[in-house]
Protein backbone atom coordinates (compact mmCIF):
# COMPACT_ATOMS: atom_id res chain seq x y z
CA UNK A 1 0.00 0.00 0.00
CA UNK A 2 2.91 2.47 0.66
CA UNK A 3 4.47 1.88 -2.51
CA UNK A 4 1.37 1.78 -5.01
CA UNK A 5 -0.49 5.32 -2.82
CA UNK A 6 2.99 7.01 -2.31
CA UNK A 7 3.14 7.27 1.46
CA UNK A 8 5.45 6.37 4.24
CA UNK A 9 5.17 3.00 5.49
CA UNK A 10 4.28 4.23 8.89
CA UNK A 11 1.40 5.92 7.79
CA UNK A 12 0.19 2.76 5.32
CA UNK A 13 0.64 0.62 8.19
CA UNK A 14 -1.75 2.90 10.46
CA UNK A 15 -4.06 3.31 7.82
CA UNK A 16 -4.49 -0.31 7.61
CA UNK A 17 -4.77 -1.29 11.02
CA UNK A 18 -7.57 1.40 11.26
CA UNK A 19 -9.44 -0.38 8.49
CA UNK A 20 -8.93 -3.73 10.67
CA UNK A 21 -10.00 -2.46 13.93
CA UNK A 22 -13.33 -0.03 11.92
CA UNK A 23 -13.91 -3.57 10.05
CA UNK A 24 -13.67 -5.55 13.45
CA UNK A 25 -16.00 -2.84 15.22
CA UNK A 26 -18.78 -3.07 12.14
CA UNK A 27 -18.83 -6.70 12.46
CA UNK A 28 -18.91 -7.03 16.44
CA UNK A 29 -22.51 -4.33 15.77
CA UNK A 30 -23.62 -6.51 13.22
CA UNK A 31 -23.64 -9.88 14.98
CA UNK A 32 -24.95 -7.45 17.84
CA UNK A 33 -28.07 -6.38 16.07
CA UNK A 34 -28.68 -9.94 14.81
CA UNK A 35 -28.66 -11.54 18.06
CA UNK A 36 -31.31 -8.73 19.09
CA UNK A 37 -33.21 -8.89 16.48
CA UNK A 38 -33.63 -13.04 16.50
CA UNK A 39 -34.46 -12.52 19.78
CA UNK A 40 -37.34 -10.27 19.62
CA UNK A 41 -38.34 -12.69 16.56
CA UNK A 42 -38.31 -15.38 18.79
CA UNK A 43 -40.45 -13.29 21.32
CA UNK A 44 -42.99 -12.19 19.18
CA UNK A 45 -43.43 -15.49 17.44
CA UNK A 46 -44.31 -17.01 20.52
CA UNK A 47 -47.01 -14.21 21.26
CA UNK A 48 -48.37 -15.02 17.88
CA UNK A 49 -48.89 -18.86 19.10
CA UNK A 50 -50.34 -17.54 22.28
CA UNK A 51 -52.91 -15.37 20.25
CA UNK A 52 -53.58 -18.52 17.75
CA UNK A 53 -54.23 -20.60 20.61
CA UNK A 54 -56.55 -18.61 22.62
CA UNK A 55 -57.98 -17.83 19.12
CA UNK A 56 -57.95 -21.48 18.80
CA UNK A 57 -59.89 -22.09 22.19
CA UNK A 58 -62.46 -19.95 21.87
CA UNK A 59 -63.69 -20.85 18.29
CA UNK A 60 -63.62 -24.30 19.43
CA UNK A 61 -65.78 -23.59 22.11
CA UNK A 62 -67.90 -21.60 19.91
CA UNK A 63 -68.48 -24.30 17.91
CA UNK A 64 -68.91 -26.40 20.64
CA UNK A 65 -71.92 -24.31 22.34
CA UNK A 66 -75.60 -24.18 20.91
CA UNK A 67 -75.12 -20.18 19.75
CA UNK A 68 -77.69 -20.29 16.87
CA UNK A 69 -80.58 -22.03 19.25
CA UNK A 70 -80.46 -19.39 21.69
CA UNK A 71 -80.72 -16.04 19.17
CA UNK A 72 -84.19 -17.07 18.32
């Protein structure tokens, strides 16, 4: 990198280990975000079951009762 952009080596190797550590940071955010963001997936596909069930439970008993007899 010194040779082909002209600087001192110094500086080329200070510029790279910059790009290293800002590469290292971006990644360490990343795998950050993911593990948030399968987590909240995780949380609100279990509140979806929940709803599904309890949807689940009260059709059934819907079903179950006599509804249409009684509105007469």
């Amino acid at each position: 990198m010194a040779a082909r952009n002209g600087i001192p080596q110094a500086q080329a190797e200070q510029r790279v280990n910059q790009v290293i550590t800002d590469a290292k940071s971006a990644a360490d955010t990343a795998r950050k975000s993911a593990a948030k963001f399968s987590l909240w997936l995780v949380i609100s596909m279990l509140a979806g079951a929940l709803a599904a069930s309890l949807a689940a439970i009260e059709g059934g008993s819907l079903r179950n009762r006599e509804w249409y007899l009684t509105a007469r």
